[in-house]
C-alpha atoms as a PDB file:
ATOM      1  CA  UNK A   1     -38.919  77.429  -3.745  1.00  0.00           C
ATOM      2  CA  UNK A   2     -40.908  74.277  -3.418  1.00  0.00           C
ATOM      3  CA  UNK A   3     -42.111  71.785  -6.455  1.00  0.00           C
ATOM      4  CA  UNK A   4     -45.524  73.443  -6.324  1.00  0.00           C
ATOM      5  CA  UNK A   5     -43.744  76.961  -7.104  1.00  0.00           C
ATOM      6  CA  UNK A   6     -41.859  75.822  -9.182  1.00  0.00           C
ATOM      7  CA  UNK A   7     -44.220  73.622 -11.146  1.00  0.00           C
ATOM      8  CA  UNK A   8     -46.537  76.922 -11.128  1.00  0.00           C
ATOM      9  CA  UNK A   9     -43.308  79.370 -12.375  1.00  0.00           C
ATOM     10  CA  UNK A  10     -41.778  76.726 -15.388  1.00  0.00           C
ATOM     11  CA  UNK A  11     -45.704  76.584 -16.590  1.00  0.00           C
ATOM     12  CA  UNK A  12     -46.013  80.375 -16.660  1.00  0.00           C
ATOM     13  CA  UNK A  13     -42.675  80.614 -18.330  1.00  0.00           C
ATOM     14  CA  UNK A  14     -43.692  78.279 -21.395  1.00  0.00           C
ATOM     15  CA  UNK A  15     -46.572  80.171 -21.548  1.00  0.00           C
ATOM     16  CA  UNK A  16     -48.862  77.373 -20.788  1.00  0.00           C
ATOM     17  CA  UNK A  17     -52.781  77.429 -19.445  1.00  0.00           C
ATOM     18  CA  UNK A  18     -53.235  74.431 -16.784  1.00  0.00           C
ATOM     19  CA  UNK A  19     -55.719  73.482 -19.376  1.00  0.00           C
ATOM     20  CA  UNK A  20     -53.027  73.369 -22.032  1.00  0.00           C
ATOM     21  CA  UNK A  21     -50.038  71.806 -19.238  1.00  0.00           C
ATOM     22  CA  UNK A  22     -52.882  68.999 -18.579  1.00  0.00           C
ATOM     23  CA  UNK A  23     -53.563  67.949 -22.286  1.00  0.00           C
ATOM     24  CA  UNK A  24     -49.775  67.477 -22.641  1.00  0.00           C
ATOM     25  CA  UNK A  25     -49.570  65.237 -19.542  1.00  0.00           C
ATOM     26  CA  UNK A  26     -53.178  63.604 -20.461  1.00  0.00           C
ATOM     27  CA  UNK A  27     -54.707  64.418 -16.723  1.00  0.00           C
ATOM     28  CA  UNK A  28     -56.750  66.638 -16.086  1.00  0.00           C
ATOM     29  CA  UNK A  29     -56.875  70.526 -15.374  1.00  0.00           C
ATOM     30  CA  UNK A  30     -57.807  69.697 -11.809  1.00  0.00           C
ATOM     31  CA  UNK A  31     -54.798  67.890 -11.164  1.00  0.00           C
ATOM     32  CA  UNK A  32     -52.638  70.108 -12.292  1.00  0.00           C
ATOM     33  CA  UNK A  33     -54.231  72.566  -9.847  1.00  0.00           C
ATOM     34  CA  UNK A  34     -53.754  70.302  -7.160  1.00  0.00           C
ATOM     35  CA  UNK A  35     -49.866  70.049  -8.167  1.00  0.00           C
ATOM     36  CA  UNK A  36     -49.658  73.847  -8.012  1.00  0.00           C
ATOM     37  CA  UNK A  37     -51.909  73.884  -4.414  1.00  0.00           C
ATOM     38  CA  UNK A  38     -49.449  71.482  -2.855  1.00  0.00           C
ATOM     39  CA  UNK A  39     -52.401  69.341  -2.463  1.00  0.00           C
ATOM     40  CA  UNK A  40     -50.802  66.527  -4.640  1.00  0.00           C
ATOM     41  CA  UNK A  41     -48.038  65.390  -5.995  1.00  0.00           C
ATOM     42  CA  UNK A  42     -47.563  63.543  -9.534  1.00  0.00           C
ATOM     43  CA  UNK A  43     -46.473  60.023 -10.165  1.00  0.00           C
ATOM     44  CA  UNK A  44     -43.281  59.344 -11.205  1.00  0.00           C
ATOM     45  CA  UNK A  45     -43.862  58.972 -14.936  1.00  0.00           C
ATOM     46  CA  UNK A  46     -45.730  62.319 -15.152  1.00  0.00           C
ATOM     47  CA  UNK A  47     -42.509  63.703 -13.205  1.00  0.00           C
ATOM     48  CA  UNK A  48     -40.676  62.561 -16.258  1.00  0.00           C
ATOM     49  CA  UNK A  49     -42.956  63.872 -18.330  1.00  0.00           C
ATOM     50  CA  UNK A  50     -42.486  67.199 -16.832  1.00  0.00           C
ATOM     51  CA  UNK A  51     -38.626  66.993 -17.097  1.00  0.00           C
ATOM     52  CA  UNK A  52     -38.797  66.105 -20.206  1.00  0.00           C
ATOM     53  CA  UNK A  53     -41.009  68.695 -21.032  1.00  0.00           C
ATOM     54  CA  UNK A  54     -39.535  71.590 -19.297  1.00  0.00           C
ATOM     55  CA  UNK A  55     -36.329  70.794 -20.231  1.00  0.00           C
ATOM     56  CA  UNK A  56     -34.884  70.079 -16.875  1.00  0.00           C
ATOM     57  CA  UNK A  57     -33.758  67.606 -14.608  1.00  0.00           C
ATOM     58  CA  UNK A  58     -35.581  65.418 -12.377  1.00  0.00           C
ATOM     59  CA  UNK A  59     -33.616  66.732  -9.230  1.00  0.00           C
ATOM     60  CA  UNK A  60     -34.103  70.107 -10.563  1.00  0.00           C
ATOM     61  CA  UNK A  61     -37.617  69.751 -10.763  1.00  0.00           C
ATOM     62  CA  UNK A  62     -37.900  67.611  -7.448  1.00  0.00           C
ATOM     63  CA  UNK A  63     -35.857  69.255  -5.032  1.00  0.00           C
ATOM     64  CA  UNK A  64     -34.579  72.713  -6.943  1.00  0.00           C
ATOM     65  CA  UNK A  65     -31.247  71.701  -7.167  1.00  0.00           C
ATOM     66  CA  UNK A  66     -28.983  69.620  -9.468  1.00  0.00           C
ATOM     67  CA  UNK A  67     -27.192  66.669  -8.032  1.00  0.00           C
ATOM     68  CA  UNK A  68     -23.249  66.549  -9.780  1.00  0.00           C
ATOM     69  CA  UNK A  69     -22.413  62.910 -10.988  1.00  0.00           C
ATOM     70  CA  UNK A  70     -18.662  62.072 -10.381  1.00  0.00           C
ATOM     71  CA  UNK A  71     -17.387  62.419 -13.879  1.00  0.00           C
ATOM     72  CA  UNK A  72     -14.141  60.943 -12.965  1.00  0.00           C
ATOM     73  CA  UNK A  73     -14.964  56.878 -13.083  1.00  0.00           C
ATOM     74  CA  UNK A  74     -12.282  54.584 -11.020  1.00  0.00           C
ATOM     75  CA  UNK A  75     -11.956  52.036 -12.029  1.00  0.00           C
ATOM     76  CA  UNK A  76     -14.424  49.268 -11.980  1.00  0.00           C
ATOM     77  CA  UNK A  77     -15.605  46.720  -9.497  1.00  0.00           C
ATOM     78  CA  UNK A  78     -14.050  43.872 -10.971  1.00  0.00           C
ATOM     79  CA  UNK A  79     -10.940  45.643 -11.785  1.00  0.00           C
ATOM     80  CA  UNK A  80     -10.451  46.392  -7.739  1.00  0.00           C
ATOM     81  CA  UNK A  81     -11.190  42.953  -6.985  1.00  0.00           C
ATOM     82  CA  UNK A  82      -8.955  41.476  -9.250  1.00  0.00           C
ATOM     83  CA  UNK A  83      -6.274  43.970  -8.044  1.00  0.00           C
ATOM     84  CA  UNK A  84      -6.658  43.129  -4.681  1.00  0.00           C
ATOM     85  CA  UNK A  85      -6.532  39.499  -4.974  1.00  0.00           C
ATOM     86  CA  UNK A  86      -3.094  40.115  -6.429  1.00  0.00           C
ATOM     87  CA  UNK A  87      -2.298  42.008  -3.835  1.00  0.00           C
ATOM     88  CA  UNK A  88      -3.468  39.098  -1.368  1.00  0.00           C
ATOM     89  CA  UNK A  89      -1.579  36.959  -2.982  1.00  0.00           C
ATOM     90  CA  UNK A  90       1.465  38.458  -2.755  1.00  0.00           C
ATOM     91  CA  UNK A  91       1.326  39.536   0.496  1.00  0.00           C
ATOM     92  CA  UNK A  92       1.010  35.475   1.421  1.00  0.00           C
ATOM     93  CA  UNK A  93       4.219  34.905  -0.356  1.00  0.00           C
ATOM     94  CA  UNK A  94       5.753  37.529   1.445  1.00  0.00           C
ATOM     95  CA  UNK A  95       4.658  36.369   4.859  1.00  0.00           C
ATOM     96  CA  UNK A  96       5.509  32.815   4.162  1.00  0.00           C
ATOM     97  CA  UNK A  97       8.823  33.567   2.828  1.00  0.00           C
ATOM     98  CA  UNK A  98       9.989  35.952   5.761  1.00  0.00           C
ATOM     99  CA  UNK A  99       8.553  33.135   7.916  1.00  0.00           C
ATOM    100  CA  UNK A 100      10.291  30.743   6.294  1.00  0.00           C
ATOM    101  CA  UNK A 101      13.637  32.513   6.727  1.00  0.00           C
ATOM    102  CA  UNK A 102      12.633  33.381  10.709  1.00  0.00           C
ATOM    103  CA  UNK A 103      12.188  29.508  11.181  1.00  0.00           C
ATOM    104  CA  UNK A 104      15.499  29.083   9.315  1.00  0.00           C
ATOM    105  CA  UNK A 105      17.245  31.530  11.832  1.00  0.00           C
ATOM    106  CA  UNK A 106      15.945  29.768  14.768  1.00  0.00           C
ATOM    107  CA  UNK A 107      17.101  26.517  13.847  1.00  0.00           C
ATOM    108  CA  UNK A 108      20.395  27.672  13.294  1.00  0.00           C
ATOM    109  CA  UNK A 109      20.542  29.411  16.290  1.00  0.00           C
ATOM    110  CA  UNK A 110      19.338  26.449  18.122  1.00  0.00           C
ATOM    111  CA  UNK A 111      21.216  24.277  16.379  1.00  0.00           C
ATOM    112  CA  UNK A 112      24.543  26.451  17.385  1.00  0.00           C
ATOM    113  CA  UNK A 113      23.485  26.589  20.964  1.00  0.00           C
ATOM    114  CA  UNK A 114      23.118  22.656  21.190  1.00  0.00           C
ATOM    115  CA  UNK A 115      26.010  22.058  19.315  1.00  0.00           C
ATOM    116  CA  UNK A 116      28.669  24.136  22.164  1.00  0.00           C
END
């Protein structure tokens, strides 16, 4: 169904006039009509209005279907970025330390080479 259905169907169902759906909105019969005509759509704070009145949600009301919010949270933004410049760091001691102990090799080897 589309928002001008439904608009017209949740009005019906709370037993509302347009006359009546208008006065709670403050705007005028006519403009409800144009709502339910597809002629018009309403601003955003009457949307919330209508939410609010109907006892839905605003995706509900919108686009006839409910949008799920992830309910499990990571964690947060700072908490990744902290974790990762950890992670950063320790992957620099790493790489300088197995460098360290490459260089080491090579001088030994070299230094064994030269030395015969």
């Amino acid at each position: 169904m589309s928002f001008k259905d439904d608009i017209k169907t949740l009005r019906r169902q709370s037993n509302l006039t347009q006359e009546a759906l208008a006065q709670k909105l403050h705007v005028t019969r006519q403009t409800v009509s144009t709502w339910e005509t597809g002629k018009n759509m309403p601003s955003l704070e009457t949307l919330h209005a209508l939410s609010q009145l109907f006892n839905i949600s605003l995706e509900k009301l919108l686009f006839n279907e409910e949008i799920a919010m992830k309910k499990d949270k990571g964690p947060s933004l700072a908490t990744q970025i902290d974790h990762d410049v950890k992670l950063k760091s320790r992957y620099r001691r790493w790489t300088f330390g197995l460098g360290g102990l490459i260089v080491l090799a090579l001088v030994r080897v070299g230094i064994l080479c030269l030395g015969y």
